[in-house]
N, C-alpha and C. Protein backbone atom coordinates (compact mmCIF):
# COMPACT_ATOMS: atom_id res chain seq x y z
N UNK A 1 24.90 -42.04 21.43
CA UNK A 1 23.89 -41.18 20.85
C UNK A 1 24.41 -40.52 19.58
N UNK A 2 25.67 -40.43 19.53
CA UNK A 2 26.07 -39.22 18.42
C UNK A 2 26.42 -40.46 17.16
N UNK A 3 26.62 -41.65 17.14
CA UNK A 3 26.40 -42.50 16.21
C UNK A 3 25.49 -42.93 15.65
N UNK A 4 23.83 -42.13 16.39
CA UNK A 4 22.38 -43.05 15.75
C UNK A 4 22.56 -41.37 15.22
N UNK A 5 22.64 -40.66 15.46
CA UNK A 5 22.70 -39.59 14.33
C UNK A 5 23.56 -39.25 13.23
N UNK A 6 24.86 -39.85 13.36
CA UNK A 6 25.40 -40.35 11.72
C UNK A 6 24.94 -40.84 11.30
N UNK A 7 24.06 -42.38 11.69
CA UNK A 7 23.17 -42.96 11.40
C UNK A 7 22.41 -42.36 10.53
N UNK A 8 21.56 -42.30 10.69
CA UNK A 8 20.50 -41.34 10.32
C UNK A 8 20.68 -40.15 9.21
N UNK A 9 21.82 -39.31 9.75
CA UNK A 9 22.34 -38.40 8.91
C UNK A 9 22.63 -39.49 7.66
N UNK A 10 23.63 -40.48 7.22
CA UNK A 10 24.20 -41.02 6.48
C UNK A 10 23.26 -41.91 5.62
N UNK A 11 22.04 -41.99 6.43
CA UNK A 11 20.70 -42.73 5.90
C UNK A 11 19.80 -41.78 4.90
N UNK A 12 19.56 -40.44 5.39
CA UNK A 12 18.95 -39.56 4.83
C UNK A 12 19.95 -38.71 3.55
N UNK A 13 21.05 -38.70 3.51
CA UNK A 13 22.17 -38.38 2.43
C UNK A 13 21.88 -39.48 1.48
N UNK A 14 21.84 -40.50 1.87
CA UNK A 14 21.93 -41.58 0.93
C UNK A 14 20.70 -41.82 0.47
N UNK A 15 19.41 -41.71 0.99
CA UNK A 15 18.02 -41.26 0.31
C UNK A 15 17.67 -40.49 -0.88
N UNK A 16 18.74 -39.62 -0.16
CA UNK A 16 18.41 -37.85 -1.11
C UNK A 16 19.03 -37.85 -2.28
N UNK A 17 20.52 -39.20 -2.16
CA UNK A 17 20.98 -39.49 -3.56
C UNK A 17 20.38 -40.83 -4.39
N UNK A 18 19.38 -41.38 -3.85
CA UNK A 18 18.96 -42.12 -4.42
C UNK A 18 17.66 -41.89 -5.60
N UNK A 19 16.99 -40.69 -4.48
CA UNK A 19 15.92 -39.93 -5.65
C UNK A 19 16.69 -39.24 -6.45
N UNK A 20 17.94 -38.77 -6.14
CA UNK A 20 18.10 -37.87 -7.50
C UNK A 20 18.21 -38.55 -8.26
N UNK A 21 19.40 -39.93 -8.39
CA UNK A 21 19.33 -40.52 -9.58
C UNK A 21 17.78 -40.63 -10.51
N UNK A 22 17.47 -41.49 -9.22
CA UNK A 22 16.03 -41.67 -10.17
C UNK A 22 15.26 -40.88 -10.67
N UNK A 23 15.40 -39.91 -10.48
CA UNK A 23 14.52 -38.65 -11.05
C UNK A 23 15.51 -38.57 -12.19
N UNK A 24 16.70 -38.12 -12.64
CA UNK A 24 17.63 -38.35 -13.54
C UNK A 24 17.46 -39.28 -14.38
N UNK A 25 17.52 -40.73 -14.16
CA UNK A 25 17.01 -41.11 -15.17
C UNK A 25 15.79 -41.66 -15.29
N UNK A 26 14.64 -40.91 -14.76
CA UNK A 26 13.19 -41.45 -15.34
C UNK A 26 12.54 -40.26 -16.01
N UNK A 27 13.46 -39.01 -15.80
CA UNK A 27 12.69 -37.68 -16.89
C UNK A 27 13.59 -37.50 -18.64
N UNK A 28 13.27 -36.71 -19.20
CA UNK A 28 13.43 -36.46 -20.23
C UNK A 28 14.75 -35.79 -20.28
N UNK A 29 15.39 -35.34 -21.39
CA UNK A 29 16.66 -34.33 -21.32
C UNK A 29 16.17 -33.18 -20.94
N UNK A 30 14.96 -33.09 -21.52
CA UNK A 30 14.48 -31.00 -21.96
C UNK A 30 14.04 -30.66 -20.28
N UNK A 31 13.41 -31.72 -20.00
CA UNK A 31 12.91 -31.32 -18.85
C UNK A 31 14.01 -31.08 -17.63
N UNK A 32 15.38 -32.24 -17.55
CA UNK A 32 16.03 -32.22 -16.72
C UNK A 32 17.15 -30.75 -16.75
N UNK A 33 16.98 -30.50 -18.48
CA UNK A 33 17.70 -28.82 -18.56
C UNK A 33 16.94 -28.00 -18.15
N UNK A 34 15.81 -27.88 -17.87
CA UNK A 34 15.05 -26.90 -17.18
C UNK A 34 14.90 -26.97 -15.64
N UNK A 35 14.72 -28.16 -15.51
CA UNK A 35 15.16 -28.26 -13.93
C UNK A 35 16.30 -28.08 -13.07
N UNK A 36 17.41 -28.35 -13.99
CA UNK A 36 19.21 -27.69 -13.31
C UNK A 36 18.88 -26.68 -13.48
N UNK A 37 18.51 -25.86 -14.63
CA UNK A 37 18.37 -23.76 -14.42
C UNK A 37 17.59 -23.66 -13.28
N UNK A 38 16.35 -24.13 -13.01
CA UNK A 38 15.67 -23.65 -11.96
C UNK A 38 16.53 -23.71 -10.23
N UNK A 39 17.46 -24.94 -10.68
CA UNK A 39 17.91 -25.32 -9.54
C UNK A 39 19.15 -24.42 -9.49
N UNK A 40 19.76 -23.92 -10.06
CA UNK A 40 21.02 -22.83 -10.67
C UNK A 40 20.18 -21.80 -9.88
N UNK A 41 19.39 -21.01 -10.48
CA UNK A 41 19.18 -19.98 -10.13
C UNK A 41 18.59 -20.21 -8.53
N UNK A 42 17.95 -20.78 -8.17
CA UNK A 42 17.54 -20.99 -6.89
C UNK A 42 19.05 -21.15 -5.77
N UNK A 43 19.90 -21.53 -6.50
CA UNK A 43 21.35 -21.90 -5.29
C UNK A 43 21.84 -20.26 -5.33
N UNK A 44 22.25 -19.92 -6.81
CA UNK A 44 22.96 -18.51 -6.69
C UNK A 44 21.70 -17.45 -6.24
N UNK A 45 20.85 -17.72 -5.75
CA UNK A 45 19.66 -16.76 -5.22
C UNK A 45 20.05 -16.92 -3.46
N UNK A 46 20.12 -18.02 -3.14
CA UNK A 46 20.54 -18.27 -1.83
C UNK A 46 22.04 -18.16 -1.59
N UNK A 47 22.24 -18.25 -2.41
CA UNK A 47 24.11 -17.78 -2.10
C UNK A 47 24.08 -16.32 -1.80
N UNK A 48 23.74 -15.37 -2.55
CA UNK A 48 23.39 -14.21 -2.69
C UNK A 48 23.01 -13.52 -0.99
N UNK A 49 21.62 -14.27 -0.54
CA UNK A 49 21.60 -14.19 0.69
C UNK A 49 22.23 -14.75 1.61
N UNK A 50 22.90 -15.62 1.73
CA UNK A 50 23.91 -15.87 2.61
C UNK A 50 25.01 -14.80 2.78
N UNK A 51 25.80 -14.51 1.20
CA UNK A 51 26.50 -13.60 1.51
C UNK A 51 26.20 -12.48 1.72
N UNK A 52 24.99 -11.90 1.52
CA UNK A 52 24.87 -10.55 2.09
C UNK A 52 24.48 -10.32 3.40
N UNK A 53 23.82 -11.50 4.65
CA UNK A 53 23.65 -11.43 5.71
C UNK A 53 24.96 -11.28 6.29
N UNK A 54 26.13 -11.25 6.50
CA UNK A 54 26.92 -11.11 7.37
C UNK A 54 27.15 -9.56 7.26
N UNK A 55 27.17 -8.90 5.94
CA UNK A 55 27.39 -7.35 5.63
C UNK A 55 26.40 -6.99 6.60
N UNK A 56 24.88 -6.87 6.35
CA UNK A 56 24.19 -6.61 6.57
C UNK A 56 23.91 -6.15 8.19
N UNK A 57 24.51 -7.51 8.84
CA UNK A 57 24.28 -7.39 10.41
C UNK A 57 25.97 -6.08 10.75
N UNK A 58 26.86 -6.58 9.76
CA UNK A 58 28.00 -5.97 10.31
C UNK A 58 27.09 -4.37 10.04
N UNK A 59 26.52 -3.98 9.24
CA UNK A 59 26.09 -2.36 9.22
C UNK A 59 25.28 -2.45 10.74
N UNK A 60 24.38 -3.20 10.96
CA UNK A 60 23.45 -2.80 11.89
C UNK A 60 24.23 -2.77 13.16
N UNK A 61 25.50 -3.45 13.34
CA UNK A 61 26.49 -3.51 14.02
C UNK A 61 27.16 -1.83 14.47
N UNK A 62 27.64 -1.25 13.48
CA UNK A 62 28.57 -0.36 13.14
C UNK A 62 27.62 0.70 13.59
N UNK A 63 26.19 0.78 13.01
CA UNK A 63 25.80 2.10 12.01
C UNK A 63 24.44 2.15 12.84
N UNK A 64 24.34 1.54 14.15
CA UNK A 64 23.16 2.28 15.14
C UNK A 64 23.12 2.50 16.32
């Protein structure tokens, strides 16, 4: 069982790098620089919340 889900896992990784290329090279430059910022700011937006959930619970932890 835990091999049809590498499977799978290793099927869907390899999907997800197949559209990127192609999206890479079937758009424009201008467009693909606007799409890494969007994608920039969207990762360090979720980084952001990742790292502040562990503070967060540690206060509610501590501080009720």
């Amino acid at each position: 069982m835990a091999k049809l889900g590498n499977t799978i896992a290793t099927l869907l990784v390899g999907a997800a790098a197949g559209i990127a290329v192609g999206y890479v090279l079937a758009t424009d430059k201008e467009t693909r620089k606007e799409d890494l910022e969007k994608l920039k700011k969207g990762l360090n937006n979720l980084k952001g919340k990742v790292t502040k959930q562990p503070q967060d619970m540690e206060e509610e932890i501590y501080h009720s």
